[in-house]
N, C-alpha and C. Protein backbone atom coordinates (compact mmCIF):
# COMPACT_ATOMS: atom_id res chain seq x y z
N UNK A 1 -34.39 112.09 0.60
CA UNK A 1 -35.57 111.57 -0.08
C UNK A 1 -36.26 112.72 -0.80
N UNK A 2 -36.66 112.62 -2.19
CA UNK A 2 -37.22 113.83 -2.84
C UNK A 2 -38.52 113.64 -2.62
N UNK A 3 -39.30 114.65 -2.72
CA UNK A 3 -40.81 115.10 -2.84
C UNK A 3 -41.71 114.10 -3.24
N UNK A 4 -40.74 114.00 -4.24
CA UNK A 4 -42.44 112.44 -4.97
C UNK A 4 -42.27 111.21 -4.54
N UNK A 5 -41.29 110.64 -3.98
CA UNK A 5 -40.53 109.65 -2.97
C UNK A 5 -41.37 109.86 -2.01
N UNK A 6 -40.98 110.53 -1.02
CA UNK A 6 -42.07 110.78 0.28
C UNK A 6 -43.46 110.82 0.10
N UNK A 7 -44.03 111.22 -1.16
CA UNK A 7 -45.95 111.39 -1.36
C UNK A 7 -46.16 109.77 -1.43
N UNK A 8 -44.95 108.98 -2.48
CA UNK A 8 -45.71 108.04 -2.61
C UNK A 8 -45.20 106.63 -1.03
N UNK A 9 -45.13 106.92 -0.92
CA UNK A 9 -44.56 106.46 0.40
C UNK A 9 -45.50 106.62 1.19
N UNK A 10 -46.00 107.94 1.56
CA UNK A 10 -47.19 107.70 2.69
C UNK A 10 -48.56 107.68 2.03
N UNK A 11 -48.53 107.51 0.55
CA UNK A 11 -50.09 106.51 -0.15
C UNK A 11 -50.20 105.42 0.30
N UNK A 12 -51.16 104.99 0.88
CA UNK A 12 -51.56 103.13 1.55
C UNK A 12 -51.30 102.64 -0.28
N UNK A 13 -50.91 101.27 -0.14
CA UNK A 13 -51.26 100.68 -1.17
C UNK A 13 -52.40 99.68 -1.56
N UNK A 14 -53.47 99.59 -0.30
CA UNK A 14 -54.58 99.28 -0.15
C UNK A 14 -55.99 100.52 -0.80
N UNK A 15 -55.42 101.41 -1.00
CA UNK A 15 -56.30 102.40 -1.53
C UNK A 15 -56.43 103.07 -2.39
N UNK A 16 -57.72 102.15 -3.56
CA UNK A 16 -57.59 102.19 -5.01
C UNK A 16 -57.36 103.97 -4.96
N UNK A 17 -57.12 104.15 -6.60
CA UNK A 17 -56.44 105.29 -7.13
C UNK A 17 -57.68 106.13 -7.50
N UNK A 18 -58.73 105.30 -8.04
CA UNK A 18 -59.71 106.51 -8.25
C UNK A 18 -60.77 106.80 -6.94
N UNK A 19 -60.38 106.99 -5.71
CA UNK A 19 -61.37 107.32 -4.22
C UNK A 19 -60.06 108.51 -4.36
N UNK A 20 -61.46 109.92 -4.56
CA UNK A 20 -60.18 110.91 -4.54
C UNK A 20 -60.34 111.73 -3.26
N UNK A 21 -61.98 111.62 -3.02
CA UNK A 21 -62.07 112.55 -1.92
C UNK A 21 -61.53 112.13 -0.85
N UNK A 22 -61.25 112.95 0.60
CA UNK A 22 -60.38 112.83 1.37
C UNK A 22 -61.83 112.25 2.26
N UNK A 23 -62.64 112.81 2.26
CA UNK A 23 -64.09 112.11 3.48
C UNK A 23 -63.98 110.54 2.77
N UNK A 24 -64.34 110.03 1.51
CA UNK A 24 -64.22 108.71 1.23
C UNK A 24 -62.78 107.97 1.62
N UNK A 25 -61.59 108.79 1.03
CA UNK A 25 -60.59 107.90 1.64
C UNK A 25 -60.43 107.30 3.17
N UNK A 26 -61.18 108.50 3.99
CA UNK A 26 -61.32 108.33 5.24
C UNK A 26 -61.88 106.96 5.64
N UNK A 27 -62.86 107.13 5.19
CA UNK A 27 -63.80 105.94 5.27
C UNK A 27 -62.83 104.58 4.96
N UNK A 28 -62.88 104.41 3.62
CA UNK A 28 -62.40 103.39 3.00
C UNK A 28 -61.15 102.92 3.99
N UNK A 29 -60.41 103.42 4.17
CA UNK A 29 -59.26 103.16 4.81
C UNK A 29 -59.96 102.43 6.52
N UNK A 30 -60.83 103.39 6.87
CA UNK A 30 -61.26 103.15 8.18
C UNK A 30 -61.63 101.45 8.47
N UNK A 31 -62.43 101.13 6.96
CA UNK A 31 -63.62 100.00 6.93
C UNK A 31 -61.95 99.06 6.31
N UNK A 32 -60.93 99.20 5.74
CA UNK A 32 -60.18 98.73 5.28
C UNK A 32 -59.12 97.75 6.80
N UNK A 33 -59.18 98.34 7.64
CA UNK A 33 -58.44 98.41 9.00
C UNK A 33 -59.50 97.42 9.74
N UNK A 34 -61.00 98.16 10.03
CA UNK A 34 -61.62 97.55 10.97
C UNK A 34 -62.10 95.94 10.24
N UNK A 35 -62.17 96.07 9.10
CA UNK A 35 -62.63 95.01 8.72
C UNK A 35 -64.42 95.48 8.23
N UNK A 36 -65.46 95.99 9.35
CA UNK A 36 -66.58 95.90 8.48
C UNK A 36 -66.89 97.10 9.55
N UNK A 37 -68.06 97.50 9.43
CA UNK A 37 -68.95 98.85 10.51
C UNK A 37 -69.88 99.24 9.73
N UNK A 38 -70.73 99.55 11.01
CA UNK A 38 -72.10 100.17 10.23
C UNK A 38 -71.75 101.81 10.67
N UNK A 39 -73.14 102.26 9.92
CA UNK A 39 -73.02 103.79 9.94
C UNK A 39 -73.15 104.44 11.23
N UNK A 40 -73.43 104.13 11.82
CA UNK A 40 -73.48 104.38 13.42
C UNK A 40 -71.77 103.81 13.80
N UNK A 41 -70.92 102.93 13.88
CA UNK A 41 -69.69 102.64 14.38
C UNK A 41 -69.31 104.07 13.54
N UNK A 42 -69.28 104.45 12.07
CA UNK A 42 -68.53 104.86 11.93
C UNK A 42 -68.67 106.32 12.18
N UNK A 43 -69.79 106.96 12.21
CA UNK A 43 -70.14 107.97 12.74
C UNK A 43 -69.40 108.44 13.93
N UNK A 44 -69.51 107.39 14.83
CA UNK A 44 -68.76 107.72 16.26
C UNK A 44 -67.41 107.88 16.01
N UNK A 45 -67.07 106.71 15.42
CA UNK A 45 -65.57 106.77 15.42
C UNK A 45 -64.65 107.97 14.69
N UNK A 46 -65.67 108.32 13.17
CA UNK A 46 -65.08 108.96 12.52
C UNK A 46 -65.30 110.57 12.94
N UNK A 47 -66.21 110.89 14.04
CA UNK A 47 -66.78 112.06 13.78
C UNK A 47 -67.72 112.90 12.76
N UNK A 48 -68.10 111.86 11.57
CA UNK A 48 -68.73 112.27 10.87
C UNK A 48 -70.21 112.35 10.88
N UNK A 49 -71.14 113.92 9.97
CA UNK A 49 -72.88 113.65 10.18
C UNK A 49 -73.19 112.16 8.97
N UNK A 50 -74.17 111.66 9.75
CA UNK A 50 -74.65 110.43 8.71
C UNK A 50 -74.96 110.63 7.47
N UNK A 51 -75.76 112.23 7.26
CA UNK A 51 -75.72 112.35 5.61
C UNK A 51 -74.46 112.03 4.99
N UNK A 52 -73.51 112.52 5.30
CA UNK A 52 -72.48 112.72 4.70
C UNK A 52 -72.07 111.39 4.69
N UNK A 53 -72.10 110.61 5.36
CA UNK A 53 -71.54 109.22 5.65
C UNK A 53 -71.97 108.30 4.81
N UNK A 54 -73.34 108.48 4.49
CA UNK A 54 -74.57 108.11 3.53
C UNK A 54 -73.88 108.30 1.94
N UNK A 55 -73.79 109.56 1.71
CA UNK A 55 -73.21 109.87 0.28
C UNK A 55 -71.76 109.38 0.65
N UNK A 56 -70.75 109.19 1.10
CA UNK A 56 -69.24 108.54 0.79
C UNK A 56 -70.11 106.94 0.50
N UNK A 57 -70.62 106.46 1.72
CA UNK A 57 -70.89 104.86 1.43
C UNK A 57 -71.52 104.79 -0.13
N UNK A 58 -72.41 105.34 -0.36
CA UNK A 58 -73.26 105.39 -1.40
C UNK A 58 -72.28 105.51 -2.90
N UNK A 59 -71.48 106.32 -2.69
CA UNK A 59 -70.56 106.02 -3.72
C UNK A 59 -69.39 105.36 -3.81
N UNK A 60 -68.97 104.98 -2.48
CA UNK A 60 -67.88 103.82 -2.72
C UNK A 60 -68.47 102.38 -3.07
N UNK A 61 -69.78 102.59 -2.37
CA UNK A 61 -70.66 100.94 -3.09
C UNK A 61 -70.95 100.83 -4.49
N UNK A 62 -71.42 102.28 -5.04
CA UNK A 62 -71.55 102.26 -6.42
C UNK A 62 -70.28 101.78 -7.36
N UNK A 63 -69.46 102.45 -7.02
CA UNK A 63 -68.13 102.08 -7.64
C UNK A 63 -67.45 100.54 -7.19
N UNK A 64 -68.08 99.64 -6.57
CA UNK A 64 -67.87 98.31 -6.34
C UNK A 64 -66.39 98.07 -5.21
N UNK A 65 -66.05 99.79 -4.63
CA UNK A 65 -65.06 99.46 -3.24
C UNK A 65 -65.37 98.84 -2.05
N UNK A 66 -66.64 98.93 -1.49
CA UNK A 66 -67.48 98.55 -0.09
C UNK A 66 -68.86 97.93 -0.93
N UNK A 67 -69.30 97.13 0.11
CA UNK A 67 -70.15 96.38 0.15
C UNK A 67 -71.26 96.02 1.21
N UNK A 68 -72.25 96.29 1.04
CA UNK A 68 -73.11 96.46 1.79
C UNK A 68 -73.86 94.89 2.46
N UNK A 69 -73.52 94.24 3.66
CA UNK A 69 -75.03 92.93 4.03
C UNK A 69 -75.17 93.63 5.31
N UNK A 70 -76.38 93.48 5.30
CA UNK A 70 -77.61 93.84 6.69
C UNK A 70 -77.05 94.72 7.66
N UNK A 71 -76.51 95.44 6.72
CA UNK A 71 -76.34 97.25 7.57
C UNK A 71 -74.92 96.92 8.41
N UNK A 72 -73.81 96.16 7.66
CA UNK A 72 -72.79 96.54 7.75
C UNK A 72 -71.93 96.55 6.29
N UNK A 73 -71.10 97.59 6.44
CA UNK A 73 -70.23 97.96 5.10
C UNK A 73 -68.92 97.05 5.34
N UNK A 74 -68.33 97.04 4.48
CA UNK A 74 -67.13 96.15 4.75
C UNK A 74 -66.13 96.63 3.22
N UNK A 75 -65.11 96.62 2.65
CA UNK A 75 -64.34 96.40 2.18
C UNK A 75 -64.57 95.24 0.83
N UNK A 76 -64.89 95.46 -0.21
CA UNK A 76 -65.28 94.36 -1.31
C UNK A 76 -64.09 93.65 -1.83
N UNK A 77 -64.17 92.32 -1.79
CA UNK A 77 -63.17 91.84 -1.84
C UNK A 77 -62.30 91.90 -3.45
């Protein structure tokens, strides 16, 4: 199997092309799996500080990937 065979192989195909950072892919993928979580589930789960958690959500919502009702994120359909 060559090089670019194997990269694209272990790309999800659930995870649009323009989420480049690796903290958002994190996420996205995370909320992609669980289905929905608030910033507190994912904090724990992910190990991540909430600022930081704050700015990935904040821009995967902007960009119309996640979706925000009553303080849980979820995956936009």
């Amino acid at each position: 199997m060559s090089m670019q065979q194997s990269t694209h192989l272990a790309k999800p195909e659930t995870l649009p092309e323009d989420i480049t950072s690796p903290r958002a892919k994190l996420v996205y993928l995370y909320l992609d799996v669980t289905e929905d979580a608030t910033v507190e589930d994912l904090q724990s789960c992910l190990d991540m500080r909430k600022i930081d958690l704050f700015s990935v959500l904040n821009s995967l919502t902007g960009a119309g990937h996640v979706s925000l009702d009553d303080g849980t994120y979820t995956v936009a359909a």
